[in-house]
Protein backbone atom coordinates (compact mmCIF):
# COMPACT_ATOMS: atom_id res chain seq x y z
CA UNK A 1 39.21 37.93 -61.20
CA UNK A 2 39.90 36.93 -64.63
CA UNK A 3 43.66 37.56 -64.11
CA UNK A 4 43.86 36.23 -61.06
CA UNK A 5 42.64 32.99 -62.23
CA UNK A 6 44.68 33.12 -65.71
CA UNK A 7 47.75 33.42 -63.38
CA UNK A 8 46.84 30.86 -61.17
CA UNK A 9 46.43 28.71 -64.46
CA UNK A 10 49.87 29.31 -65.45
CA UNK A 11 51.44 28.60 -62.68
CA UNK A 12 49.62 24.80 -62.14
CA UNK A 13 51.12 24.72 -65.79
CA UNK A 14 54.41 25.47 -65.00
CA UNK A 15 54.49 22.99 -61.90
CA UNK A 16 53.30 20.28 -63.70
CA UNK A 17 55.86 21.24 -66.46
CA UNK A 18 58.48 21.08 -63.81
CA UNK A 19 57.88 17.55 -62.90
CA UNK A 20 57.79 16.46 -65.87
CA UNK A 21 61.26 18.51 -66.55
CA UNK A 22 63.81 15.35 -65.36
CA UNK A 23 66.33 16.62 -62.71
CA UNK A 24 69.86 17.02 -63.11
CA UNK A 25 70.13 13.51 -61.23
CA UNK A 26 67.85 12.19 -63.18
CA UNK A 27 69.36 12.92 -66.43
CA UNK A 28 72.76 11.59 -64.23
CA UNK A 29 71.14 8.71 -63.36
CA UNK A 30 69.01 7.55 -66.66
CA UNK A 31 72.42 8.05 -69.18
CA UNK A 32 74.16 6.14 -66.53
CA UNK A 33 71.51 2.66 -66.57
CA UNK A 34 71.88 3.63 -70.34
CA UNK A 35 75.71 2.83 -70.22
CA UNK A 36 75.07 -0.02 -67.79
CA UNK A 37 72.38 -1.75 -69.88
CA UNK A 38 74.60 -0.98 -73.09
CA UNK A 39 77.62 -2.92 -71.22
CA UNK A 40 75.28 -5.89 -70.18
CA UNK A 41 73.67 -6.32 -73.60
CA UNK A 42 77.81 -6.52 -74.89
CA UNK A 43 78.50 -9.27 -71.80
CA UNK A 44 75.75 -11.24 -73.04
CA UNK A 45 75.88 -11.11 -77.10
CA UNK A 46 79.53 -12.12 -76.05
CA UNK A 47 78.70 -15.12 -74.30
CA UNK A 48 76.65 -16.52 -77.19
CA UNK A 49 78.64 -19.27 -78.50
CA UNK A 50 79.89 -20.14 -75.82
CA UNK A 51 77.45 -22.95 -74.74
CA UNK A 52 79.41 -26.69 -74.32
CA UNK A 53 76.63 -28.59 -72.85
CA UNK A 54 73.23 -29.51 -73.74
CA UNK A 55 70.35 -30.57 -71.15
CA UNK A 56 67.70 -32.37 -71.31
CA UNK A 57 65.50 -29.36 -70.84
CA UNK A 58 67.35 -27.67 -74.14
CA UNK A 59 66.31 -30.43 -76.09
CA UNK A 60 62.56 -30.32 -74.82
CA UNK A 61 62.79 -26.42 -75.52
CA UNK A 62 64.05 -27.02 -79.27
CA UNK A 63 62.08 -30.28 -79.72
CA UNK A 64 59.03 -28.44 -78.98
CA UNK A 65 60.11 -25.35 -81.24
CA UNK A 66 60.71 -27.56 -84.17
CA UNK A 67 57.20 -29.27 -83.91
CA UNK A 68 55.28 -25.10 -83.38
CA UNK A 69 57.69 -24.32 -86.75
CA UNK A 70 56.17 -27.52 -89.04
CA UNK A 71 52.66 -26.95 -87.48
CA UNK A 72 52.67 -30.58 -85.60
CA UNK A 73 51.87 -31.74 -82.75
CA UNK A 74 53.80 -30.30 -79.58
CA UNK A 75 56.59 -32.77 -78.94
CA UNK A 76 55.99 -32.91 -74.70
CA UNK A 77 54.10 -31.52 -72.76
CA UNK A 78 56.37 -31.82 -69.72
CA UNK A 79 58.12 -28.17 -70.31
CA UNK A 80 55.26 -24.86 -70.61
CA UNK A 81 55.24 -23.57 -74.42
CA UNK A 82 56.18 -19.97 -73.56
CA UNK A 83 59.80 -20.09 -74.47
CA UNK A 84 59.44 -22.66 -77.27
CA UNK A 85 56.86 -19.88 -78.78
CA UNK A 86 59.41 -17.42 -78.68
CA UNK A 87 62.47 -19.46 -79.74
CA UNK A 88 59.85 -19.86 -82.92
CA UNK A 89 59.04 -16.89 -83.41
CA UNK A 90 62.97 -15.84 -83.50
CA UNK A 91 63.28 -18.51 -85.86
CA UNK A 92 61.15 -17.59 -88.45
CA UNK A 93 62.20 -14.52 -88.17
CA UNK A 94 65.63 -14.94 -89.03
CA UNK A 95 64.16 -16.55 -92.31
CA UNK A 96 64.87 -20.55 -90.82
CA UNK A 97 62.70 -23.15 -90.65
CA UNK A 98 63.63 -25.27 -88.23
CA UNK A 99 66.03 -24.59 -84.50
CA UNK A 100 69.44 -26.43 -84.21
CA UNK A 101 70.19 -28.01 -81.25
CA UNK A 102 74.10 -27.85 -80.77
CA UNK A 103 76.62 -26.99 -78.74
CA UNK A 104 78.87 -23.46 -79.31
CA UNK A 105 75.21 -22.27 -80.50
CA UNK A 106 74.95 -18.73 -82.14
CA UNK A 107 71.35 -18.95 -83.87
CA UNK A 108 67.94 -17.27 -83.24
CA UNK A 109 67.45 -18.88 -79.90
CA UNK A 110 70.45 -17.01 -78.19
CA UNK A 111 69.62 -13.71 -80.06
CA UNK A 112 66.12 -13.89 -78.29
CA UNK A 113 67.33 -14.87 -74.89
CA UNK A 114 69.94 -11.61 -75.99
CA UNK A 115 66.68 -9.27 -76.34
CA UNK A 116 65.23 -10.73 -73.05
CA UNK A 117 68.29 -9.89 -71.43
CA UNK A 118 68.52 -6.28 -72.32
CA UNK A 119 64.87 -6.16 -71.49
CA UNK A 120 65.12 -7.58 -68.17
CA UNK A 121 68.00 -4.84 -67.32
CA UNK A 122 65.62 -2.08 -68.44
CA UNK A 123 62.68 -3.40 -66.43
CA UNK A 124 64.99 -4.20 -63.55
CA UNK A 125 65.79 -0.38 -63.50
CA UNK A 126 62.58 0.81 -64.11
CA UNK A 127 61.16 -1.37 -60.90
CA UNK A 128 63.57 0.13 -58.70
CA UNK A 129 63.26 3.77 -60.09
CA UNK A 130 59.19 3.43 -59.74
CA UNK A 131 59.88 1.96 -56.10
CA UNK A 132 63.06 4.20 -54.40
CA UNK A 133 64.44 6.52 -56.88
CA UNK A 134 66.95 6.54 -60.03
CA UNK A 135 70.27 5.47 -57.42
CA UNK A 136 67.92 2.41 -56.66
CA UNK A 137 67.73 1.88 -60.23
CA UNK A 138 71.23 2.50 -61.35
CA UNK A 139 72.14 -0.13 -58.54
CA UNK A 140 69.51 -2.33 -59.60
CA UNK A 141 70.91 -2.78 -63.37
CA UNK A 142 74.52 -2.65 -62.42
CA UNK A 143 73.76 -5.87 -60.13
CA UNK A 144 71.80 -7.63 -63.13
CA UNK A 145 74.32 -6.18 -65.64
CA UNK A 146 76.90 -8.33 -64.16
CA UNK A 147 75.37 -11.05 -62.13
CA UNK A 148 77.24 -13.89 -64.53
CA UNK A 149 74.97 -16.58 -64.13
CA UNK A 150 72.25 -14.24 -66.08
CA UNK A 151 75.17 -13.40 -69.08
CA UNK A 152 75.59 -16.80 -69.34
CA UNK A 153 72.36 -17.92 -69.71
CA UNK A 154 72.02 -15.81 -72.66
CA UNK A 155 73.96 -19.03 -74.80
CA UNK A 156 71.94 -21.63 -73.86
CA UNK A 157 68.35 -23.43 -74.50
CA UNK A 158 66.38 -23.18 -71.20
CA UNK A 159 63.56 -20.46 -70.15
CA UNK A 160 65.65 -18.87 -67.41
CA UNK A 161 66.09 -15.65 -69.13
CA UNK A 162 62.26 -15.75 -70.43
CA UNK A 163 61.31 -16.88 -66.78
CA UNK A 164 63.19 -14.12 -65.16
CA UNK A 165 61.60 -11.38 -67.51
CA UNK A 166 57.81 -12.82 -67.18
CA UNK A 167 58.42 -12.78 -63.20
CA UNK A 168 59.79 -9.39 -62.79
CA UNK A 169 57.10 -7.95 -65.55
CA UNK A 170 54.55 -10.05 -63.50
CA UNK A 171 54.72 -7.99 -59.79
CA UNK A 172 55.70 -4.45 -61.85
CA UNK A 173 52.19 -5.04 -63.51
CA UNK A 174 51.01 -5.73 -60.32
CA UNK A 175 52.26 -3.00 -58.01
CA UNK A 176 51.00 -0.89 -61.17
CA UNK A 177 47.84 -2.26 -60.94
CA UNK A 178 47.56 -1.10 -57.13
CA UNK A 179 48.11 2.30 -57.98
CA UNK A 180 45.05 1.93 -59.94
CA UNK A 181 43.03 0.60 -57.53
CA UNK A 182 40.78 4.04 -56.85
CA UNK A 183 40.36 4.21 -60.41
CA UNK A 184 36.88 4.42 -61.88
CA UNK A 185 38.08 1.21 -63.69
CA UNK A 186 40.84 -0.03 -61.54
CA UNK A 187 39.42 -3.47 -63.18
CA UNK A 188 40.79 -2.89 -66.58
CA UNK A 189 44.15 -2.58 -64.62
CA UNK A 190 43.64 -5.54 -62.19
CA UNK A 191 42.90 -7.41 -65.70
CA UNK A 192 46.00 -6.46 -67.84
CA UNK A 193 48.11 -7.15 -64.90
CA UNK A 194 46.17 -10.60 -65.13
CA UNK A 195 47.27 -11.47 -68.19
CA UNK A 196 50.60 -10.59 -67.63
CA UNK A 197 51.04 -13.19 -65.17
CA UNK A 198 49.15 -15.50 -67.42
CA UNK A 199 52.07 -15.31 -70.13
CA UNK A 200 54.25 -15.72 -67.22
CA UNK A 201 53.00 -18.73 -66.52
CA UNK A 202 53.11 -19.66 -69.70
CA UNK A 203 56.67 -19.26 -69.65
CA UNK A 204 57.49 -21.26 -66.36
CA UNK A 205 54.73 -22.94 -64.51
CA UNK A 206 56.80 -22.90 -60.76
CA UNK A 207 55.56 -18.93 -61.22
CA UNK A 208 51.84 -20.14 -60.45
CA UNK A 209 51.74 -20.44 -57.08
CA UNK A 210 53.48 -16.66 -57.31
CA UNK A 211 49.78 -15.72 -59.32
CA UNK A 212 47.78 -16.97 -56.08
CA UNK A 213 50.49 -14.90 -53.49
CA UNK A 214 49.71 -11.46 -55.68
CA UNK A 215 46.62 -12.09 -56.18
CA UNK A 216 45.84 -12.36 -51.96
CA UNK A 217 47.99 -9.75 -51.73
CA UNK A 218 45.62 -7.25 -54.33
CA UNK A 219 42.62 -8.55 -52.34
CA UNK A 220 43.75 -7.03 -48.95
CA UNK A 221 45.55 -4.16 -49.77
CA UNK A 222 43.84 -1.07 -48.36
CA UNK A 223 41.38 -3.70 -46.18
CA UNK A 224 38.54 -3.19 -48.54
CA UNK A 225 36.31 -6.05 -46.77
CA UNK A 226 35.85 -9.39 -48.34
CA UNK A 227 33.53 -8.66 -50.97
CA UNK A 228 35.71 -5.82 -52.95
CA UNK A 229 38.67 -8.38 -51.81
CA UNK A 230 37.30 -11.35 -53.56
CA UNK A 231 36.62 -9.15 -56.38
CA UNK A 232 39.96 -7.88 -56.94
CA UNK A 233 41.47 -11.32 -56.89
CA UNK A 234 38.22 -13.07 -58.77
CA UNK A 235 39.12 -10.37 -61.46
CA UNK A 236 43.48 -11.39 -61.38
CA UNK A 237 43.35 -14.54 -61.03
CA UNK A 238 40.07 -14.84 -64.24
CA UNK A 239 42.17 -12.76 -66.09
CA UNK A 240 45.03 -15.40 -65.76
CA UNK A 241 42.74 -18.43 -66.20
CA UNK A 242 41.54 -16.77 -69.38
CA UNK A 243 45.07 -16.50 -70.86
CA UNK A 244 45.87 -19.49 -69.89
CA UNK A 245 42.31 -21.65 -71.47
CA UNK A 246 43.42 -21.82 -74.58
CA UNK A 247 47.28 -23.81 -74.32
CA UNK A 248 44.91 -25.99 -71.53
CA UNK A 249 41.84 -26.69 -74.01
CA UNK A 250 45.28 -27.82 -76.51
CA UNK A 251 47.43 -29.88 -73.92
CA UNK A 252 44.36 -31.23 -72.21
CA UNK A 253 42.94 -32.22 -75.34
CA UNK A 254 45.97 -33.74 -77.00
CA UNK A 255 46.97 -35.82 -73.75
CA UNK A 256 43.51 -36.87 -73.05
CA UNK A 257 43.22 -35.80 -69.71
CA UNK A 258 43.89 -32.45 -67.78
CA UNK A 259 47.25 -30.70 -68.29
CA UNK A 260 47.62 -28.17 -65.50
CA UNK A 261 50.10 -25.92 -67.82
CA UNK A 262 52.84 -28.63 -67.50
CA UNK A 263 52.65 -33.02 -67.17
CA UNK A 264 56.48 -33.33 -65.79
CA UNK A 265 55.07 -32.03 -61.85
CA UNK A 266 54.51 -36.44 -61.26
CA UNK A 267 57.90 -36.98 -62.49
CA UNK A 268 59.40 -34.26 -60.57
CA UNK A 269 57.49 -34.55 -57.07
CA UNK A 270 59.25 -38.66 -57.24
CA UNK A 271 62.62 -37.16 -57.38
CA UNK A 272 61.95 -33.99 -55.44
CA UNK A 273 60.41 -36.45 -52.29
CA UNK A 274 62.39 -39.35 -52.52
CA UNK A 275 64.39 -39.23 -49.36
CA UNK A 276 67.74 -41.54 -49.90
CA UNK A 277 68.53 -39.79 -53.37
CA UNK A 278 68.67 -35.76 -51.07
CA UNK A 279 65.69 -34.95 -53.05
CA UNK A 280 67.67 -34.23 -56.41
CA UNK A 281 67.87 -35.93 -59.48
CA UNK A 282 71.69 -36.98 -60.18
CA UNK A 283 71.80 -38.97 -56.45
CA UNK A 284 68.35 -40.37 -56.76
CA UNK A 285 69.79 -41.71 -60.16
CA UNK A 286 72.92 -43.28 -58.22
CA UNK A 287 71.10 -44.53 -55.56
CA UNK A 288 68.57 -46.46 -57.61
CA UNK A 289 71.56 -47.31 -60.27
CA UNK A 290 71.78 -50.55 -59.33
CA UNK A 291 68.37 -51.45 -59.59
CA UNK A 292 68.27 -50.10 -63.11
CA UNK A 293 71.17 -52.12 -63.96
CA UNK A 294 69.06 -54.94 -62.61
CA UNK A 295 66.27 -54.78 -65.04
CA UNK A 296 67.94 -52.57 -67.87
CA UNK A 297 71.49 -53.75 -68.31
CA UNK A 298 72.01 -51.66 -71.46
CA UNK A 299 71.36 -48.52 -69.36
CA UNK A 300 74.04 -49.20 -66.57
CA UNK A 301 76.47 -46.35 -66.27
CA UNK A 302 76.30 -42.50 -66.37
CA UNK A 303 73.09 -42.85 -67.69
CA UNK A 304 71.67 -38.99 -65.97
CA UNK A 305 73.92 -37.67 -68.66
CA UNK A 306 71.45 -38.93 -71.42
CA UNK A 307 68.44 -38.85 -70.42
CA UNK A 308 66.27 -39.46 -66.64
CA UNK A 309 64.30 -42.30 -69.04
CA UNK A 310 65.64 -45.54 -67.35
CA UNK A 311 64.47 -43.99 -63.74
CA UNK A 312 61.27 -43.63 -65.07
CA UNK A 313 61.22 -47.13 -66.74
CA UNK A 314 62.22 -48.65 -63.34
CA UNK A 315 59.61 -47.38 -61.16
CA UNK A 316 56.87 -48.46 -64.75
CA UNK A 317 58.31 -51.57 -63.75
CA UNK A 318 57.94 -51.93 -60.18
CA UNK A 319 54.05 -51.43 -60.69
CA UNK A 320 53.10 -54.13 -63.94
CA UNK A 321 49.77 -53.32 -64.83
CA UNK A 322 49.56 -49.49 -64.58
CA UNK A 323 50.00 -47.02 -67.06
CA UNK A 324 53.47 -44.98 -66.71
CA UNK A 325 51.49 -41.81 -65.51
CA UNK A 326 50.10 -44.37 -63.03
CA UNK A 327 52.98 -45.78 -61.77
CA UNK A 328 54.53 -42.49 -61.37
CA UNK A 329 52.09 -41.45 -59.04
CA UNK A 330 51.56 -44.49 -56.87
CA UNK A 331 55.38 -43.99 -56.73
CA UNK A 332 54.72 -40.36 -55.15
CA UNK A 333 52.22 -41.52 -53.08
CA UNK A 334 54.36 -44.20 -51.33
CA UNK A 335 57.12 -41.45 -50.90
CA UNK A 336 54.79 -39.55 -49.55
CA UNK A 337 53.71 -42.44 -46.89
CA UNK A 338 57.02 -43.95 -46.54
CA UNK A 339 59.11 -40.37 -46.07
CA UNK A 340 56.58 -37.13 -45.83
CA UNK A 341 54.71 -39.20 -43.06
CA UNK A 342 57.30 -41.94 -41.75
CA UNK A 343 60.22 -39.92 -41.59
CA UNK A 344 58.76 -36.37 -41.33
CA UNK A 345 61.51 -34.60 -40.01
CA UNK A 346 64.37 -36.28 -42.11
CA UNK A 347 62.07 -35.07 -45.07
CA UNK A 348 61.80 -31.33 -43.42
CA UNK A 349 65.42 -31.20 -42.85
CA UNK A 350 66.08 -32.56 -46.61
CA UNK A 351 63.27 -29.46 -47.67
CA UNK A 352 65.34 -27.21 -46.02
CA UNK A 353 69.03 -28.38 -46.79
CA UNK A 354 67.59 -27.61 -50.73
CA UNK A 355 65.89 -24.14 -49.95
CA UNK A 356 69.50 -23.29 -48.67
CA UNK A 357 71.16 -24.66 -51.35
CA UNK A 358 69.00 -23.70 -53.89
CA UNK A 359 70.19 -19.81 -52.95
CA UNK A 360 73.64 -20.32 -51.58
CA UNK A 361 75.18 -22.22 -54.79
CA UNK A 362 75.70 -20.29 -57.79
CA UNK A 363 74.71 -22.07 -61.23
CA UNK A 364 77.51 -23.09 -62.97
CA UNK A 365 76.43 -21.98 -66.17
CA UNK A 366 76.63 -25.81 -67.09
CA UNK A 367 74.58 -28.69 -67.54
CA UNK A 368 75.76 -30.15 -64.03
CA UNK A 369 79.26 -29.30 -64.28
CA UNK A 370 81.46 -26.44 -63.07
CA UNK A 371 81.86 -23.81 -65.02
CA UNK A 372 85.09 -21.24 -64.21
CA UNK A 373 83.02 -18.24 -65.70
CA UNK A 374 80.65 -18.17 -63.00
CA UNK A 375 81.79 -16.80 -59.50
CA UNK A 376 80.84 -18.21 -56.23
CA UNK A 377 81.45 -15.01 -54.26
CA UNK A 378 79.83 -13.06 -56.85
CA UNK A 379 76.47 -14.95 -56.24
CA UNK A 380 77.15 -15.20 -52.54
CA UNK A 381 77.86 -10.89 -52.13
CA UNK A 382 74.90 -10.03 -54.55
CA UNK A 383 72.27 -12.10 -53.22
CA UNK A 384 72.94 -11.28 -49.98
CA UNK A 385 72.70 -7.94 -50.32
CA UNK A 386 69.59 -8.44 -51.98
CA UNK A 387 68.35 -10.42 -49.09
CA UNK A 388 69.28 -7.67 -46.69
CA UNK A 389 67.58 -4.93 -48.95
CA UNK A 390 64.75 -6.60 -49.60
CA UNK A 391 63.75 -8.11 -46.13
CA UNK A 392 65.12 -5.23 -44.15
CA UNK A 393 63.38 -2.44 -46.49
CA UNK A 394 60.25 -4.71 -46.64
CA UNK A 395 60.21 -4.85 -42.41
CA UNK A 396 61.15 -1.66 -41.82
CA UNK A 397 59.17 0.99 -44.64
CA UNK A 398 55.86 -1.85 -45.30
CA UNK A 399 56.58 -1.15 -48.67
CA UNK A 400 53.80 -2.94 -50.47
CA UNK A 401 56.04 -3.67 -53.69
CA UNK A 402 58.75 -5.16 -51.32
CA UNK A 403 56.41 -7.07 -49.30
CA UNK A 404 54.72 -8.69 -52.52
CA UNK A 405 58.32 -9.86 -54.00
CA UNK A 406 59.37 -11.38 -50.88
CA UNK A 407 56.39 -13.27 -50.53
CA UNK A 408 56.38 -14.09 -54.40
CA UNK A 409 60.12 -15.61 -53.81
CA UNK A 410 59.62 -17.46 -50.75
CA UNK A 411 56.38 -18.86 -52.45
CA UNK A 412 57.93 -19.90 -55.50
CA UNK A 413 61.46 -20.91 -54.01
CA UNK A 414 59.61 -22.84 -51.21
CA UNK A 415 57.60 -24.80 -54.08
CA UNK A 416 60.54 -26.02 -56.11
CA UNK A 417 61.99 -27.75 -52.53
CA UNK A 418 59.35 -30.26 -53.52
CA UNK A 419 59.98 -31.10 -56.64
CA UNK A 420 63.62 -31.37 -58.70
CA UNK A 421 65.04 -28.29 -57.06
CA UNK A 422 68.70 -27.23 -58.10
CA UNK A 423 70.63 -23.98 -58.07
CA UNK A 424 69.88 -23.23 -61.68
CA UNK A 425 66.16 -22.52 -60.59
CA UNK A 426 67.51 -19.40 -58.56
CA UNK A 427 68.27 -17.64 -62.14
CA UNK A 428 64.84 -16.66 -63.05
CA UNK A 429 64.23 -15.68 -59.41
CA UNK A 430 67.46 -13.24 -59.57
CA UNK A 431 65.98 -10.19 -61.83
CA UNK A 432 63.13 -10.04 -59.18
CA UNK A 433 65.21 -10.48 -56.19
CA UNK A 434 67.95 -7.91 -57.68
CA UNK A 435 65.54 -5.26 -58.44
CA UNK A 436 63.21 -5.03 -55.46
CA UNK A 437 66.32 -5.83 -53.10
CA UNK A 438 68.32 -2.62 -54.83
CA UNK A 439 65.29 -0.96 -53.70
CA UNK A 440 64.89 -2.10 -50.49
CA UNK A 441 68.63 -1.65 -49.59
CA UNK A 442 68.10 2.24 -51.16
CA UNK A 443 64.76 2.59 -49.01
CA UNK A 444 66.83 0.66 -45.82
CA UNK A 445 69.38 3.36 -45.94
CA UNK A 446 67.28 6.11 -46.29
CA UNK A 447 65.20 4.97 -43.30
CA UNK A 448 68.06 4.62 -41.43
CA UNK A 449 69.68 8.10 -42.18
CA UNK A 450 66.53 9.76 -41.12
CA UNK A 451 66.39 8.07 -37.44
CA UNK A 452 69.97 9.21 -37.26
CA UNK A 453 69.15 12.84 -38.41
CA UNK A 454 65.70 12.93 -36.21
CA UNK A 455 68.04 12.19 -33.01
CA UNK A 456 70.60 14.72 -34.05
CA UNK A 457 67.97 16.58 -34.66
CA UNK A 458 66.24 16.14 -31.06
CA UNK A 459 69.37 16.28 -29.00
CA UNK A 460 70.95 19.46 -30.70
CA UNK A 461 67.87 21.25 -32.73
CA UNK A 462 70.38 21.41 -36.08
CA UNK A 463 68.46 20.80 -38.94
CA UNK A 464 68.46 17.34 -40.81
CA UNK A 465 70.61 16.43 -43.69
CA UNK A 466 68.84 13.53 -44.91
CA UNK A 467 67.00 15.32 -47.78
CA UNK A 468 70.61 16.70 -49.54
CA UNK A 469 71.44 12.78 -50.20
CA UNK A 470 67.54 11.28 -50.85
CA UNK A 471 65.09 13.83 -50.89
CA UNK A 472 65.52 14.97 -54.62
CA UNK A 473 65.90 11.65 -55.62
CA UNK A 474 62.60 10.84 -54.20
CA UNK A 475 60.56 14.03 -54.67
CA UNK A 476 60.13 13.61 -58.47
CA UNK A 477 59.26 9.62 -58.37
């Protein structure tokens, strides 16, 4: 009996051995996403410099650096501090005090969107390994390797890389989470996956209303009933609220009254809503140009290329006696009435013109100008492939993962329509939609390979071939 059981012993040991053992495709696979992440980390060091625009939002990002650096007071609150934190950490690092703002910029800044880059690629592949196999995942990082608008990101100011990191680490830690959920303390995970997306949030507030989306989504998975539902989500969404108290307690504090991560959503929501300017900020600007003009000579011209200031001043001045905060929002509020309400489907149609847009026009990699590195075909092939993968795969297999990152774009995509949405806000969307639509597209093909083999199978009894092309891909995941 003793032998018997000794031998049974060593042969659990050996199987479990043997999965750990990678494949031959594996090892295939991984040294190829090695090469693949080693080419896009060389694309993007080599776009660093290469920056000959600044934005508005670059300036926030640096002013707000400079002020974490000489322990002041943050400079605005209208951009999250997540990116300004890590611009100042890369500063100090590199043994300087303070972050230059200029164009053809090669400092500390584009060195840490560098190392978010290379980190993205890795996650991206490690998504789509988790989710449909190592092909998935060699797919998956060849698409983000040379996506351009993601390489040349890497030279600039903004949060796009950061954003595009904290959203695709925010639904891995998720799905991870799931797979804990029968744990004794599937809690702990449900929390650490919380304050993932906390940090996201941190890094780009638009991924908030992707929190609430997840966090439904972890409530009902299995059907649990509503109490272990609520649970689950009162346990995500706490954990998030916790990592986010202490930058409110600071911004709420500082302004005087309640920062919800971000001030700029008042601003934003005018231009985003206000009908005869398309919803976007340049044509608002021309359309209410001559108004500024009006009361603000010195500000007549190509004033957008400065600064959005003298559109704010204007509508301070069409309400004399309210605060600037307070004229902003009676400002939204009559949009609201005059074009949500009055005009609804004029303002639907104008929603929907800038969901489209928002996915269908690549970012030029400038600040509102076109850019010859970046590839309109390029963005148009890869994201609709993605699209296909990642919709088809999510209708067809009821992936969970899939489901949850479809929902998470359309939530957060569908958001920015109401506020200053542009094409540049589909960069930190791409890692996610890249990764989970490699997989879906791996899954989609797979799915459809074994309905073909199954009817082969049925009208002619050979056996099915499916497994020679997926099945040892997917037995060791």
């Amino acid at each position: 009996m003793g032998r018997v059981g000794r031998t049974r012993d060593e042969f659990l040991r050996v199987q479990g051995m043997s999965r750990l053992a990678p494949t031959a495709t594996q090892r295939i696979a991984l040294g190829l996403i090695l090469a693949i992440v080693l080419v896009g980390g060389v694309l993007r060091a080599e776009a660093i410099g290469g920056n000959t625009h600044l934005s508005a939002d670059e300036n926030g990002y640096v002013g707000n650096t400079n002020r974490i650096l000489a322990h002041e007071r943050y400079a605005t609150f209208k951009w999250p501090p997540g990116t300004s934190l890590a611009f100042a950490v890369a500063t100090r690092l590199s043994g300087h005090r303070s972050l230059r703002l200029t164009e053809h910029a090669s400092g500390p800044a584009q060195y840490m969107q560098l190392l978010a880059g290379v980190l993205t690629l890795l996650l991206m592949a490690a998504v789509a390994w988790w989710a449909a196999g190592p092909w998935a995942a060699v797919l998956a990082v060849a698409l983000g390797a040379t996506y351009w608008p993601l390489v040349v990101a890497t030279r600039t100011f903004l949060s796009e890389p950061m954003g595009g990191l904290a959203l695709l680490a925010t639904v891995a830690a998720a799905v991870l989470a799931r797979s804990r959920l029968q744990d004794q303390r599937w809690w702990l995970a449900l929390a650490a996956a919380g304050v993932v997306g906390g940090l996201a949030c941190l890094t780009r507030g638009d991924i908030v209303v992707g929190m609430l989306v997840i966090a439904l989504a972890l409530a009902l998975s299995g059907r649990p009933g509503w109490r272990v539902g609520a649970l689950r989500a009162g346990v995500y969404l706490g954990a998030i609220v916790l990592t986010l108290s202490p930058w409110l307690v600071y911004a709420s504090g500082k302004q005087g009254h309640f920062v919800p991560i971000t001030n700029a959503g008042p601003d934003a929501f005018f231009i985003g809503s206000y009908l005869p300017g398309k919803g976007a900020l340049v044509p608002t600007e021309e359309k209410l140009a001559p108004e500024v003009c009006k009361h603000f000579p010195e500000h007549c011209g190509r004033y957008w290329q400065q600064s959005a200031a003298p559109l704010f001043d204007l509508i301070h001045a069409r309400y004399p006696g309210k605060s600037a905060e307070a004229a902003v929002r009676e400002a939204d509020l009559e949009n609201v009435r005059k074009y949500a309400l009055g005009q609804p489907f004029a303002f639907a149609g104008m929603l929907g013109g800038k969901f489209w847009k928002m996915w269908e026009t690549v970012w030029s990699g400038g600040n509102g100008t076109y850019n010859p590195s970046t590839s309109q075909l390029q963005h148009t092939l890869y994201v609709l492939l993605a699209w296909i993968g990642l919709l088809g795969g999510a209708l067809l297999t009821r992936r969970w993962e899939l489901i949850v990152a479809t929902a998470t774009l359309f939530a957060i995509a569908g958001l920015a329509t109401l506020f200053n949405d542009q094409p540049r806000y589909n960069v930190s969307l791409m890692p996610l939609l890249l990764a989970y639509g490699s997989a879906g597209l791996w899954l989609l093909g797979e799915w459809i390979l074994k309905r073909r083999d199954r009817r082969t199978h049925d009208e002619t009894g050979s056996r099915p071939t499916t497994g020679l092309l997926f099945g040892q891909a997917r037995a060791n995941v």
